[in-house]
N, C-alpha and C. Protein backbone atom coordinates (compact mmCIF):
# COMPACT_ATOMS: atom_id res chain seq x y z
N UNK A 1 -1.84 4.52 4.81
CA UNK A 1 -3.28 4.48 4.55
C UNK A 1 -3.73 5.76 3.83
N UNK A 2 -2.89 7.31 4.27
CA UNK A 2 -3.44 8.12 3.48
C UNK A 2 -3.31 8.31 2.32
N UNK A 3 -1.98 7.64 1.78
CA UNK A 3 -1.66 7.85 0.31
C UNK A 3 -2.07 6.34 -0.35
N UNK A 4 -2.92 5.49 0.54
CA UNK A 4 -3.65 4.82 -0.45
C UNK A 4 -5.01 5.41 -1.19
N UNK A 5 -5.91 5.90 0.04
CA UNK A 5 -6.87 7.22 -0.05
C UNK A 5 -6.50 8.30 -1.30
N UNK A 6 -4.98 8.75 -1.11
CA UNK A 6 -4.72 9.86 -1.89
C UNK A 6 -4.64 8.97 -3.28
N UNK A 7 -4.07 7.86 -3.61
CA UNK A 7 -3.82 7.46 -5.13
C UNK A 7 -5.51 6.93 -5.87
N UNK A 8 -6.37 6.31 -4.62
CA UNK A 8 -7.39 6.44 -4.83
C UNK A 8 -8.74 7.74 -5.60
N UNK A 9 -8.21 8.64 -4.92
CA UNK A 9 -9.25 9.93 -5.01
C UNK A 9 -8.64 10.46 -6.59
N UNK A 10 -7.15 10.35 -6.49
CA UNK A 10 -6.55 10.91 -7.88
C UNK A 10 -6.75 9.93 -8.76
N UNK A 11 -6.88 8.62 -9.27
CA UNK A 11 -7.79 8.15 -9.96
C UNK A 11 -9.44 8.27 -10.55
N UNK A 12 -9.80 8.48 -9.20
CA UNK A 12 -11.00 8.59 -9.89
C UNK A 12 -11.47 10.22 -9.99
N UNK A 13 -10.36 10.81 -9.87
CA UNK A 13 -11.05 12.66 -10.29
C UNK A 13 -10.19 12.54 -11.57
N UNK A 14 -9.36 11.81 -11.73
CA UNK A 14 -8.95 11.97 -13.40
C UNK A 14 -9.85 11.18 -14.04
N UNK A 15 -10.52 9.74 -13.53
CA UNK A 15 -11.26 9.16 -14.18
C UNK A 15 -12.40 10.57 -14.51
N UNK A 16 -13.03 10.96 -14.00
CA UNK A 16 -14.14 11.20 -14.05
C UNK A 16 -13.79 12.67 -15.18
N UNK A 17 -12.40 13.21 -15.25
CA UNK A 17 -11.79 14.16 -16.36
C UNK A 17 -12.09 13.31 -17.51
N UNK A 18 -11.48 12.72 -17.45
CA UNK A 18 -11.41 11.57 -19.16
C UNK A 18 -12.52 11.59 -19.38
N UNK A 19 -13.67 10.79 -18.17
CA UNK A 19 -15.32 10.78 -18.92
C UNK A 19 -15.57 11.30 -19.90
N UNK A 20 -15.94 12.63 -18.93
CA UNK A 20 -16.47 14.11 -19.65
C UNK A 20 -15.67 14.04 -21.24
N UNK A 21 -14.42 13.98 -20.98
CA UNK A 21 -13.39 14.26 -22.25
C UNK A 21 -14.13 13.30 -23.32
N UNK A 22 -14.29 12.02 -22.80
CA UNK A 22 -14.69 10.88 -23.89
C UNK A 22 -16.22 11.14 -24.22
N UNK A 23 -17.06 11.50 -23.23
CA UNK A 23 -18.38 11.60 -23.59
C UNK A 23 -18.66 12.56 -24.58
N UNK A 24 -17.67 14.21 -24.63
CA UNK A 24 -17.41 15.28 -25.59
C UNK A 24 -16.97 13.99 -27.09
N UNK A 25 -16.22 13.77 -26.98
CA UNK A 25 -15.92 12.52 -28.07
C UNK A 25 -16.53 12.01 -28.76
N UNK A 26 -17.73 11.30 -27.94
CA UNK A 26 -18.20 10.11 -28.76
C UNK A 26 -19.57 11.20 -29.10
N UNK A 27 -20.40 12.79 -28.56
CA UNK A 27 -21.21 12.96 -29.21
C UNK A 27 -20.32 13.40 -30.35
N UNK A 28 -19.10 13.91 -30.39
CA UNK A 28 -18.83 14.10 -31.90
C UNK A 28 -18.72 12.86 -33.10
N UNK A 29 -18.30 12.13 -32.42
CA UNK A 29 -18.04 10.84 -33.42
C UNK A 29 -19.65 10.17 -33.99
N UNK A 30 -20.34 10.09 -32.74
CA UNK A 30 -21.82 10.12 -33.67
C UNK A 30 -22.21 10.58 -34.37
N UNK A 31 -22.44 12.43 -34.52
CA UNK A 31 -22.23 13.15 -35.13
C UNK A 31 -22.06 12.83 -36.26
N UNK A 32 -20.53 13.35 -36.69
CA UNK A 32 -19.75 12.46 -37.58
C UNK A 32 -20.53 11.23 -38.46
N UNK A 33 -20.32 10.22 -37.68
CA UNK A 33 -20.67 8.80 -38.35
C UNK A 33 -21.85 8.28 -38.20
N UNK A 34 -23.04 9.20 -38.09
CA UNK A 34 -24.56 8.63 -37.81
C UNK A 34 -25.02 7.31 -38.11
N UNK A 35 -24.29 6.89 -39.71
CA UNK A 35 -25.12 5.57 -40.07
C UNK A 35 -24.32 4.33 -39.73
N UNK A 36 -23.05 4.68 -38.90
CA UNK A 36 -22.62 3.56 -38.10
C UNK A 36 -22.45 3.34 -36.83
N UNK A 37 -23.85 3.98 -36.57
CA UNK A 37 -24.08 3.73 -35.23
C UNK A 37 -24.01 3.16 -34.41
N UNK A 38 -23.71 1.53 -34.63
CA UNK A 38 -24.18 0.50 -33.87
C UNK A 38 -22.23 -0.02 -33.71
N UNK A 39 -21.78 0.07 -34.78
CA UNK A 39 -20.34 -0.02 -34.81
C UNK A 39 -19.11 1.05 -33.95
N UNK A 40 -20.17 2.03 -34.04
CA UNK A 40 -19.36 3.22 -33.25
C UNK A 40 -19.29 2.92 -31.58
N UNK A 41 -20.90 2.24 -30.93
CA UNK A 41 -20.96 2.00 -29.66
C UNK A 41 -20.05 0.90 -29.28
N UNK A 42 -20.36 -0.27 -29.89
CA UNK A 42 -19.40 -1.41 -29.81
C UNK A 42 -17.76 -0.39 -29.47
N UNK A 43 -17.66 0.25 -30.21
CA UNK A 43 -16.05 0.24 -30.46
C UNK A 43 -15.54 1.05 -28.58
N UNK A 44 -16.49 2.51 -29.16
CA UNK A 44 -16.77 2.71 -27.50
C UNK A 44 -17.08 1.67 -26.16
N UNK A 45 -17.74 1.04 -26.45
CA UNK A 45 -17.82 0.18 -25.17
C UNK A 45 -16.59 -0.55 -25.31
N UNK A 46 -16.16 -0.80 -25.92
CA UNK A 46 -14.69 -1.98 -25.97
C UNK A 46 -13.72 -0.69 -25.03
N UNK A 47 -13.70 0.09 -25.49
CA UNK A 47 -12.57 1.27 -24.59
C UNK A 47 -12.78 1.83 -23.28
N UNK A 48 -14.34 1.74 -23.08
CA UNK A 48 -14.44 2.03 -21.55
C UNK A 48 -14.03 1.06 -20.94
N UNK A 49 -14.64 -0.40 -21.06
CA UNK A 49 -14.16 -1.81 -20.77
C UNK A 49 -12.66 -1.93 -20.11
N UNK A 50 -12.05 -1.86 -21.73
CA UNK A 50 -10.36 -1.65 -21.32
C UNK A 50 -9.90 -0.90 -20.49
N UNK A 51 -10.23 0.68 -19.81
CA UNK A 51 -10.33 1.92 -19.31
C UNK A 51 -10.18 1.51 -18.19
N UNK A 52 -11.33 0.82 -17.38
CA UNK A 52 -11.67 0.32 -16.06
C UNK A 52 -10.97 -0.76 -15.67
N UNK A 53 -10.71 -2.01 -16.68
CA UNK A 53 -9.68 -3.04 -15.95
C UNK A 53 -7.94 -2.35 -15.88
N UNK A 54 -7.97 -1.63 -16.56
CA UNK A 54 -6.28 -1.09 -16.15
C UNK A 54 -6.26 0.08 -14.84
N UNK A 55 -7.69 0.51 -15.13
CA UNK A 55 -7.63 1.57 -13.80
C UNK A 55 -7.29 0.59 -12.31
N UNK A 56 -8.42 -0.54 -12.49
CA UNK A 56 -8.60 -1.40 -11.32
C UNK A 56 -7.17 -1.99 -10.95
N UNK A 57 -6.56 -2.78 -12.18
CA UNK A 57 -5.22 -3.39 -12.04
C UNK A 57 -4.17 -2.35 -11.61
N UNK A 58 -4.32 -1.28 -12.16
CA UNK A 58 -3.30 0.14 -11.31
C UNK A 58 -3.81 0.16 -9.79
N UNK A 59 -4.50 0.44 -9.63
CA UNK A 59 -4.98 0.41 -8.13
C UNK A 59 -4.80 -0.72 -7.48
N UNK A 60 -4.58 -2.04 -7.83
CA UNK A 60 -4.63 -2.84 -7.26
C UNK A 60 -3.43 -3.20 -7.38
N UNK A 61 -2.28 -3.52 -8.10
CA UNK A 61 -0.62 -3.28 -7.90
C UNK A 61 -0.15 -1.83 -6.93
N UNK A 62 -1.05 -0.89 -6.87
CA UNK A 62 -0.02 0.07 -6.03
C UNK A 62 -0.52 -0.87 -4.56
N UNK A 63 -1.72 -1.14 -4.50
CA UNK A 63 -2.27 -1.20 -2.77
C UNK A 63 -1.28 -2.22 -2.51
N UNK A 64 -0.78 -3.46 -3.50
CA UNK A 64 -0.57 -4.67 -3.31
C UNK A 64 1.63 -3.92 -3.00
N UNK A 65 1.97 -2.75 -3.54
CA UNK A 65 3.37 -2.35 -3.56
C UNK A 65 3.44 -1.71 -2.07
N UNK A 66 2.06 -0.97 -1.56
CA UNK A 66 1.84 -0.18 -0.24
C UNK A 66 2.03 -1.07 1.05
N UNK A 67 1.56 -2.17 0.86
CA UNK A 67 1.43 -3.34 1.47
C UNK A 67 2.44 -4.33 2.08
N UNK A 68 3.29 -4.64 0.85
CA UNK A 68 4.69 -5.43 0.84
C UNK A 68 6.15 -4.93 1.17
């Protein structure tokens, strides 16, 4: 149980590293690409999207390996 806790907490304190990392990112890429604004978010939202279902599916194959 604790090293489900532990793979838990280390996910989401790296998640929350990457954020920051990606949020530094995308004000540069706005920056950058002002008049494709609307193309730049799309592209961003497509990668957080992806970000979160592999985080979830990692977390959810280890609990399901902790388990069996």
């Amino acid at each position: 149980m604790i090293r489900i806790l532990y793979d838990i907490a280390l996910r989401l304190g790296l998640g929350l590293i990457l954020g920051v990392l990606l949020m530094i990112l995308i004000t540069i890429i706005e920056t950058a690409f002002y008049n494709y604004h609307k193309q730049t978010h799309l592209f961003i939202v497509a990668v957080l999207i992806s970000l979160i279902i592999y985080a979830l599916g990692d977390i959810g194959i280890d609990i399901l390996l902790i388990f069996s």
